[in-house]
C-alpha atoms as a PDB file:
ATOM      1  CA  UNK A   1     280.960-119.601  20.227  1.00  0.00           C
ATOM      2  CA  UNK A   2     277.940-118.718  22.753  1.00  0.00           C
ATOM      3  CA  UNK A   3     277.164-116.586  25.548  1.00  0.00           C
ATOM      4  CA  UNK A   4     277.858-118.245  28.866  1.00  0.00           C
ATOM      5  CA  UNK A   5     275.125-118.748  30.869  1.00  0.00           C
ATOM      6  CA  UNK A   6     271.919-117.532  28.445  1.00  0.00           C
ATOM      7  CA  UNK A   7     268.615-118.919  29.403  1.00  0.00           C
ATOM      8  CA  UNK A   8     265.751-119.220  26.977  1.00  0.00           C
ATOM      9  CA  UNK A   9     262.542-117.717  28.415  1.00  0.00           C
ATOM     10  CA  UNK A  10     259.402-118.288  26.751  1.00  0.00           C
ATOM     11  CA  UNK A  11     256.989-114.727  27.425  1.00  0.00           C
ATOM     12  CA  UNK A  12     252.986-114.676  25.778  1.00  0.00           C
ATOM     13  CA  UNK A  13     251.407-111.188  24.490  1.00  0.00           C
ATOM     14  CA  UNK A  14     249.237-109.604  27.497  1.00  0.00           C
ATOM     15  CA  UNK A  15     246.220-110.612  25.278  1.00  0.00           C
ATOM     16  CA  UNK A  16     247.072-114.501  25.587  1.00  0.00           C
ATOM     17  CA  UNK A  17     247.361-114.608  21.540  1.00  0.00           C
ATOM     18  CA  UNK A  18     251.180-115.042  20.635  1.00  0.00           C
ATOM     19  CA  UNK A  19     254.408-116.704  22.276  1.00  0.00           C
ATOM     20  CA  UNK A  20     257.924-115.387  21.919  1.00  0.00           C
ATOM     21  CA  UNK A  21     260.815-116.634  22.823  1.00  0.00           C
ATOM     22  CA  UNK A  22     263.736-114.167  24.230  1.00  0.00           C
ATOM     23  CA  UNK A  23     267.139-115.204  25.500  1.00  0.00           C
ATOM     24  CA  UNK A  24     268.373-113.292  28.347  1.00  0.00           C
ATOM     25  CA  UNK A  25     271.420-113.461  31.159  1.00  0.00           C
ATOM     26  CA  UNK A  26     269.963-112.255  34.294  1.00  0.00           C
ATOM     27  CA  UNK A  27     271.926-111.637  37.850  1.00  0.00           C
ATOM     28  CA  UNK A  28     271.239-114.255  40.516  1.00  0.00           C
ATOM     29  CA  UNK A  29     268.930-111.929  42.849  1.00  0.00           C
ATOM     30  CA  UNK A  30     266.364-110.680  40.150  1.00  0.00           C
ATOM     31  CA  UNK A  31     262.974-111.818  40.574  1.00  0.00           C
ATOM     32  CA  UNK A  32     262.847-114.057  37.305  1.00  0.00           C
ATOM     33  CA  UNK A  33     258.752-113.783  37.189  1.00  0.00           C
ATOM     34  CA  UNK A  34     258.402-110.287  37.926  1.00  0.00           C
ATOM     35  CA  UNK A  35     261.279-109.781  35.043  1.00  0.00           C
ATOM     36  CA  UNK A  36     259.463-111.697  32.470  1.00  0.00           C
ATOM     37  CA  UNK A  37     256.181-109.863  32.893  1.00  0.00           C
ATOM     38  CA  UNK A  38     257.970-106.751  32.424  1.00  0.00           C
ATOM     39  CA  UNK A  39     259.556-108.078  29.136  1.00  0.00           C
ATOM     40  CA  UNK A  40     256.163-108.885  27.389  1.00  0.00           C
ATOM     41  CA  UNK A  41     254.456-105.331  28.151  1.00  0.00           C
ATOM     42  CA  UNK A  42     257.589-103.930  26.482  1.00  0.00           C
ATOM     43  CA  UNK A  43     258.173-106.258  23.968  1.00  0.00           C
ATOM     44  CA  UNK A  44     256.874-105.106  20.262  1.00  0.00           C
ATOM     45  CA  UNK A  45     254.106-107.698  20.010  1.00  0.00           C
ATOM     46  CA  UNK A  46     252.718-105.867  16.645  1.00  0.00           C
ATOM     47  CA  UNK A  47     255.869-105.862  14.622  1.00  0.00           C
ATOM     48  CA  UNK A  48     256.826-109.877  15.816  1.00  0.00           C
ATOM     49  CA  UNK A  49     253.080-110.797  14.207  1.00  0.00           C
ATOM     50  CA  UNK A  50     254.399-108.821  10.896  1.00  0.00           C
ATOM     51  CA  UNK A  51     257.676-110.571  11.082  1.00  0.00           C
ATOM     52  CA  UNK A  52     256.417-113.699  11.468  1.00  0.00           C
ATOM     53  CA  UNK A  53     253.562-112.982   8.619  1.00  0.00           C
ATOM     54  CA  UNK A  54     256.394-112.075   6.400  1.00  0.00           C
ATOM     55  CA  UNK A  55     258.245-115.393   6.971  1.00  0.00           C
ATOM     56  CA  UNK A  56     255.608-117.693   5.755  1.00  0.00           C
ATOM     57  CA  UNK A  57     254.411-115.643   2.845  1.00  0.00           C
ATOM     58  CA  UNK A  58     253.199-117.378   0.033  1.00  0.00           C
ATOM     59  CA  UNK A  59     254.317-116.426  -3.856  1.00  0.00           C
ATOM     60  CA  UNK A  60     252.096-115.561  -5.511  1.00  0.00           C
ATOM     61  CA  UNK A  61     252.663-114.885  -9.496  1.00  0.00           C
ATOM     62  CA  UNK A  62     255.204-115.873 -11.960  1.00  0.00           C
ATOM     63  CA  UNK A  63     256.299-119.254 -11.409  1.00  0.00           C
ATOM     64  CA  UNK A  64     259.740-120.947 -12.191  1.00  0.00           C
ATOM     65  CA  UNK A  65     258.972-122.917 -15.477  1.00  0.00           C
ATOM     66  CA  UNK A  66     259.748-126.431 -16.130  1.00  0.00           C
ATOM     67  CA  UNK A  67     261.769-127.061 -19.146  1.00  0.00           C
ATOM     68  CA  UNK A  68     259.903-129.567 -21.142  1.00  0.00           C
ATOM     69  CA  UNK A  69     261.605-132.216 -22.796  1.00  0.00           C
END
């Protein structure tokens, strides 16, 4: 089951490097651009690069062995 009416924004970092995407319900007389600029200066920009670092991390080490027949 969803949220009714959640919209999918897409915001970048204020230095133009990364995109995020948040998901947000806002009321029908908010300024929609003025909102999303606000988002990215809050937004933790240094802890989604670690996060995302962390998801594509390579192993590195022991390996699963293949049984040899």
């Amino acid at each position: 089951m969803s949220i009714p009416n959640v919209k999918r924004y897409r915001i970048t970092s204020p230095d133009g490097g990364a995109t995020a995407t948040i998901m947000a319900v806002l009321p029908k007389d908010i300024d929609v651009s003025k909102y999303l600029s606000e988002a990215a200066q809050r937004f933790d920009w240094k802890a989604y690069a670690e996060a995302q670092q962390k998801q594509f991390k390579i192993r590195v080490g022991q390996q699963k062995q293949k049984k040899a027949k």
